[in-house]
Protein backbone atom coordinates (compact mmCIF):
# COMPACT_ATOMS: atom_id res chain seq x y z
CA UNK A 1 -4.33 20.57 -8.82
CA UNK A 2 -1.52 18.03 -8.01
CA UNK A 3 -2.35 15.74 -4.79
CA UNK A 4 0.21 16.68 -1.50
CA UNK A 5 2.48 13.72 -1.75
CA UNK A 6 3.83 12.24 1.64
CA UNK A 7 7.06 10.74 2.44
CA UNK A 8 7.19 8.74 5.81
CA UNK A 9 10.99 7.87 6.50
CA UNK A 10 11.44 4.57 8.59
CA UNK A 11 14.71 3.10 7.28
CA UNK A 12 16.29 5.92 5.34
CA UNK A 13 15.82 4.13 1.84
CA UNK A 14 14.13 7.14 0.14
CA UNK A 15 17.49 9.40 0.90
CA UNK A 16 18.95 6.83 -1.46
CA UNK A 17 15.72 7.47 -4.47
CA UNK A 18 15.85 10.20 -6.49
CA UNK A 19 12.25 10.17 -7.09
CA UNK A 20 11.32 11.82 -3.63
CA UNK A 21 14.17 15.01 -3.75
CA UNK A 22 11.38 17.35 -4.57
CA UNK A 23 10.69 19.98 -1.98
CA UNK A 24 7.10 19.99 -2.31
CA UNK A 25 6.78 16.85 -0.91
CA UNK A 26 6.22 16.28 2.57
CA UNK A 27 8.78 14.82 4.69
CA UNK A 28 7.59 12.60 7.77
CA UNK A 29 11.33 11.89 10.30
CA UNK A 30 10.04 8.78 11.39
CA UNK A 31 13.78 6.78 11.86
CA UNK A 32 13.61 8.32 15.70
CA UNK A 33 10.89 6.13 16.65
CA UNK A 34 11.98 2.60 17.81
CA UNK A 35 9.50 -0.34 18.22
CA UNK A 36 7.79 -0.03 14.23
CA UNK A 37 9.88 -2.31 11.94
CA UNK A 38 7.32 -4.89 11.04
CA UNK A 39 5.05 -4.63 14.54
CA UNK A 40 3.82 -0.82 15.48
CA UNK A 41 4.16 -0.98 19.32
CA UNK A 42 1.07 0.49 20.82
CA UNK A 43 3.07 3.82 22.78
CA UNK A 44 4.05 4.58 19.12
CA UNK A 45 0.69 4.58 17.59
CA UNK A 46 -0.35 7.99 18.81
CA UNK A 47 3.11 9.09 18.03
CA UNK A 48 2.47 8.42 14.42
CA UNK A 49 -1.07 9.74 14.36
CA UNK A 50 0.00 12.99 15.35
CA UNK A 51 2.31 13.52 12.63
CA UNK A 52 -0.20 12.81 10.54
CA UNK A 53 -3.13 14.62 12.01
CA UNK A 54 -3.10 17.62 9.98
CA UNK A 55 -2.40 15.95 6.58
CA UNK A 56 -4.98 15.25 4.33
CA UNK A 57 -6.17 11.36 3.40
CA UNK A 58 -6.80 12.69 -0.21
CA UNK A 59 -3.04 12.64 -1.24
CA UNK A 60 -0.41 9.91 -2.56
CA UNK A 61 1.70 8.70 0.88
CA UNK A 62 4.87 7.19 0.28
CA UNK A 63 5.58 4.57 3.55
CA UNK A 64 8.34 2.68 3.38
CA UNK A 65 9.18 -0.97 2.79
CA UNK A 66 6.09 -3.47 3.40
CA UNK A 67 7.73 -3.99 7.01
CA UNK A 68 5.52 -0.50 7.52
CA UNK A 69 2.37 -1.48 5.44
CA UNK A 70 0.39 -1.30 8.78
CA UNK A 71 0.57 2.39 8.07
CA UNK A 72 -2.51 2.52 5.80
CA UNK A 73 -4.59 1.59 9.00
CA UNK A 74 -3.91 5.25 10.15
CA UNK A 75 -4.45 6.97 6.55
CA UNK A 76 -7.94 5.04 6.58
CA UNK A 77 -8.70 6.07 9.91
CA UNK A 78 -9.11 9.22 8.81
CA UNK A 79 -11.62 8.59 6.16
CA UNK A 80 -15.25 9.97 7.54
CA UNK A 81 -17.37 8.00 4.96
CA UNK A 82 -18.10 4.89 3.04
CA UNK A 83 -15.32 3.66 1.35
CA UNK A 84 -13.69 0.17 -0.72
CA UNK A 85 -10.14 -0.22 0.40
CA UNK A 86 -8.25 -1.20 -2.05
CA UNK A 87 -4.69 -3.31 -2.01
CA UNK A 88 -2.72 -4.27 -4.64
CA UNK A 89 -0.27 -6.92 -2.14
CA UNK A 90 1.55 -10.49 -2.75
CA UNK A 91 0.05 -11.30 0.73
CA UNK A 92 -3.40 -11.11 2.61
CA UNK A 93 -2.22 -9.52 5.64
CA UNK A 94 -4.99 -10.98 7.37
CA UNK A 95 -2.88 -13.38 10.10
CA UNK A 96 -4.89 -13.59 13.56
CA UNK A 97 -2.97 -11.34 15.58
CA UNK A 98 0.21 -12.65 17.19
CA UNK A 99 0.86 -10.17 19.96
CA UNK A 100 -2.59 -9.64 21.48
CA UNK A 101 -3.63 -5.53 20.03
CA UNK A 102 -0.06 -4.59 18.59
CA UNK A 103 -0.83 -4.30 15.16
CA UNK A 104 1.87 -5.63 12.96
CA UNK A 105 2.53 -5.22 8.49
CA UNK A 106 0.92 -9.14 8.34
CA UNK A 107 -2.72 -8.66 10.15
CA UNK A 108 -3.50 -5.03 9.68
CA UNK A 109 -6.42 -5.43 7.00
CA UNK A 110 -7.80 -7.32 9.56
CA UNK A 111 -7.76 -5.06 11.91
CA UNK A 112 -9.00 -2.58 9.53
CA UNK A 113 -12.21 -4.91 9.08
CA UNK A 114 -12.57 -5.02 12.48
CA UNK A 115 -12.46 -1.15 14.20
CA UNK A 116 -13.31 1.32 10.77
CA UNK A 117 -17.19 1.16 10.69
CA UNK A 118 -16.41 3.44 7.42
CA UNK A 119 -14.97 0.47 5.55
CA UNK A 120 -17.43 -2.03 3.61
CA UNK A 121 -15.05 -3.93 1.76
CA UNK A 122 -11.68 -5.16 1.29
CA UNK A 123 -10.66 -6.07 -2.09
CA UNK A 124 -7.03 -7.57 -2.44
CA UNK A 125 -5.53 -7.47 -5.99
CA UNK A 126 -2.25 -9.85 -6.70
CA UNK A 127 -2.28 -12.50 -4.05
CA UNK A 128 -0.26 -15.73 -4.10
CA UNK A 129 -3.51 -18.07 -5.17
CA UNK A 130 -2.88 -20.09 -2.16
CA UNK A 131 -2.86 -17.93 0.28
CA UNK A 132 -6.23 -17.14 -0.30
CA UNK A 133 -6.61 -20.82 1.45
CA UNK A 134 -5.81 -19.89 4.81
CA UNK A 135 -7.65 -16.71 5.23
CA UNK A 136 -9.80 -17.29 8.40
CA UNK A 137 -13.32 -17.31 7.76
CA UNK A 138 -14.53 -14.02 9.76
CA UNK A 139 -13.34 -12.18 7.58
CA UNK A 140 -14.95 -13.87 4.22
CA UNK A 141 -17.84 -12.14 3.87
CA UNK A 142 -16.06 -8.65 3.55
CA UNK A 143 -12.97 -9.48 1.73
CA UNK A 144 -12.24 -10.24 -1.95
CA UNK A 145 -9.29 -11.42 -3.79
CA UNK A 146 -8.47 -11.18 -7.19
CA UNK A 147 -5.81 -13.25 -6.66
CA UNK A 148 -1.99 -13.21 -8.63
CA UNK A 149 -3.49 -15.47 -11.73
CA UNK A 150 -5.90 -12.85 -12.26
CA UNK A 151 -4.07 -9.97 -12.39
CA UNK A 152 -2.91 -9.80 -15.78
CA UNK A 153 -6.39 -10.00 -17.00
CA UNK A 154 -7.54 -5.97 -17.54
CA UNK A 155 -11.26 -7.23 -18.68
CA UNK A 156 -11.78 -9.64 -16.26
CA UNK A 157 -10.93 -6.91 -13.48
CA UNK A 158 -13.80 -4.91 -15.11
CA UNK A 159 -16.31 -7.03 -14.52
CA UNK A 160 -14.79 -7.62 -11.14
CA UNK A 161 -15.08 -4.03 -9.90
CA UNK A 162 -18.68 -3.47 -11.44
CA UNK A 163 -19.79 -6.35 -8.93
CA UNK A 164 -18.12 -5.54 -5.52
CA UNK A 165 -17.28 -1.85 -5.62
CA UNK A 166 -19.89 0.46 -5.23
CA UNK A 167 -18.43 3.34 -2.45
CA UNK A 168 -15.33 5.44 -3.08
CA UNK A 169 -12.05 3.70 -2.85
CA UNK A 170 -8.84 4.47 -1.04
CA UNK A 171 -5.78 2.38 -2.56
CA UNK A 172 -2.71 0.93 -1.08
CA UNK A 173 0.38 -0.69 -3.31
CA UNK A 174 2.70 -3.36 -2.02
CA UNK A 175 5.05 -2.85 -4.94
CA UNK A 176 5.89 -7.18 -3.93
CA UNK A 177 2.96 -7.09 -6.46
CA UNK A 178 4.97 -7.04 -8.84
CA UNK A 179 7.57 -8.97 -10.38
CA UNK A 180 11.58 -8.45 -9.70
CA UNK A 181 12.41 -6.54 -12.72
CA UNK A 182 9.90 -4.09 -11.77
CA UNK A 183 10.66 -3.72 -8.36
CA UNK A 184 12.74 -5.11 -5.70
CA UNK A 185 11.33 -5.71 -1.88
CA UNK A 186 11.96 -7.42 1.16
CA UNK A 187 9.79 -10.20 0.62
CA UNK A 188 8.68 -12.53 -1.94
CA UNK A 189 6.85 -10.95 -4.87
CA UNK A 190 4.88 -11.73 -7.06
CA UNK A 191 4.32 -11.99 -11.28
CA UNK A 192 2.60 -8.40 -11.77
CA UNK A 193 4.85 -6.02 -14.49
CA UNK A 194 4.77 -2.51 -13.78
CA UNK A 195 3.11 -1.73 -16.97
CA UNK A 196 0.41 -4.09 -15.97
CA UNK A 197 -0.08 -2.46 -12.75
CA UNK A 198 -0.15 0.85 -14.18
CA UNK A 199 -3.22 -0.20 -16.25
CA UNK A 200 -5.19 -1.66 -13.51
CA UNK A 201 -4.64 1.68 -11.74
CA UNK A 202 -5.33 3.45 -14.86
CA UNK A 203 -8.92 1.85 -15.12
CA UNK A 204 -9.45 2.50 -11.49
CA UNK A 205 -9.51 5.57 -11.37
CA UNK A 206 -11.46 5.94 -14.90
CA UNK A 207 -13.92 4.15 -13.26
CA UNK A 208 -14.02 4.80 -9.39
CA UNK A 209 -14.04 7.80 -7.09
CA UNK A 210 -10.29 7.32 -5.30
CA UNK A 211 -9.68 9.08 -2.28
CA UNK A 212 -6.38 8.42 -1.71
CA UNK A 213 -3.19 6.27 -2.25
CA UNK A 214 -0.72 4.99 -0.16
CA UNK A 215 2.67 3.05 -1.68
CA UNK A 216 5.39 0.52 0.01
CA UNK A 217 7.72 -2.30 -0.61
CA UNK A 218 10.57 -0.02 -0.90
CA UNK A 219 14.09 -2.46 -0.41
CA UNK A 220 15.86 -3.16 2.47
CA UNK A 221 18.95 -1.20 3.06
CA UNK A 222 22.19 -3.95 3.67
CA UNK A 223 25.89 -4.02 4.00
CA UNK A 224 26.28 -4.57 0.15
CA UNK A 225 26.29 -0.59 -1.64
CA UNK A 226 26.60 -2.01 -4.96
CA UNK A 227 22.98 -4.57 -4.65
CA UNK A 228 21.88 -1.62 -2.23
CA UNK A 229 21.80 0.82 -5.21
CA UNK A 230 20.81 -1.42 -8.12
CA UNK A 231 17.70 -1.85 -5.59
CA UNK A 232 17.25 1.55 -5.34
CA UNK A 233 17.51 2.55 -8.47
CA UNK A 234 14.84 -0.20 -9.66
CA UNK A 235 12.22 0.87 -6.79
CA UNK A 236 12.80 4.66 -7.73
CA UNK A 237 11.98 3.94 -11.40
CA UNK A 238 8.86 2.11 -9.91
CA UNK A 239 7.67 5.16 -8.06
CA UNK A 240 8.51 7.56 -9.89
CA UNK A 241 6.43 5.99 -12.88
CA UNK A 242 3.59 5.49 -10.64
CA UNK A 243 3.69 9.09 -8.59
CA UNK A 244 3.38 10.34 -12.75
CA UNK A 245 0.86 8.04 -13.43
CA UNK A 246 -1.14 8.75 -10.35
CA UNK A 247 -0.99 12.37 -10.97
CA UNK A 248 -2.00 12.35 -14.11
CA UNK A 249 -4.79 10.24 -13.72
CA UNK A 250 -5.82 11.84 -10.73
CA UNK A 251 -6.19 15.06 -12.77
CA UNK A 252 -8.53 13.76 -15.79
């Protein structure tokens, strides 16, 4: 059985990707609501909830560029057990919040750690090694990075997982993981190929129980149509290899 795949449109870049004109996806309108590019203002966080509501966690949600990656907050919410979360992300997304509770694409794993009494443990795959620096120390004890000079090391993740994961695991990809033949974002990315992240995946899910999946770091759309589709057509080749990867494994 094929996971329900999830579309949530925010800018309009996936009318411009092939990869997601397949009517058995689900399509989320989201370009009505104002108030979510980067920061999720709080009258829009119900909003967003409901049109998720009666969609399962156990799926593969497509959300947008990472401007929206505050969006796997609301997936996890729904998970009613103990679970690993999982990112694969250039960044920590663990900033002290900025504008008191509105939760925002650069501090939402921290606010994850703070309200889902679900969650034991955060494990951040691909982040700039000195980043890692300025993580603020609350949050130490329940996150762990195997940071970008890691990455490209399959065994050494191995050994990684068998000593921090232990629950199921939901997992969210910040495709500025990777590097810019592989995909192309709206921030600055990092050294990961896409074959290289499809074998990290790969083993996870050889390995773990995954509940779900959740994918951003779609492009930006600009004035320039030419750059606007190379973009697109790079990203689309990026999801579409992972949605086919993901379903397969999913299914073994």
């Amino acid at each position: 059985m094929k996971l329900p795949v999830v579309i949530m449109n925010f800018s309009g870049v996936y009318n411009l990707e092939e990869f997601a004109r397949n009517k058995k996806f689900k399509w989320l309108n989201c370009r009505e609501l104002s108030g979510t590019d980067c920061y999720c203002q709080p009258e829009n966080v119900d909003k967003i909830k409901s049109l998720i509501r009666n969609l399962p966690e156990k799926g593969i949600h497509f959300i947008d560029s990472g401007n929206y990656h505050y969006l796997t907050k609301f997936w996890t919410d729904k998970i009613t057990e103990p679970f690993t979360l999982i990112v694969f992300d250039h960044h920590p997304d663990m900033q002290p919040p900025i504008c008191g509770n509105v939760i925002s694409c650069g501090d939402w794993i921290a606010d994850v750690m703070r309200e889902n009494s679900y969650l034991q443990k955060v494990i951040v795959i691909g982040v700039k090694d000195k980043l890692i620096q300025g993580i603020p120390s609350a949050y130490a004890h329940r996150a762990k990075f195997y940071c970008e000079s890691d990455s490209h090391h399959e065994e050494r993740w191995k050994e990684f997982a068998q000593a921090h994961i232990k629950e199921p695991v939901y997992i969210s990809i910040d495709k500025d993981v990777l590097d810019k033949k592989s995909a192309q974002t709206n921030w600055d990315q990092g050294s990961l190929s896409l074959n290289g992240l499809e074998e990290l995946i790969s083993i996870i899910f050889s390995h773990e129980e995954v509940i779900g999946v959740d994918i951003c770091g779609e492009c930006s759309t600009h004035l320039d149509l030419f750059e606007e589709e190379r973009e697109c057509e790079i990203d689309n080749k990026a999801n579409r290899t992972l949605l086919e990867l993901i379903e397969k494994d999913a299914t073994e």
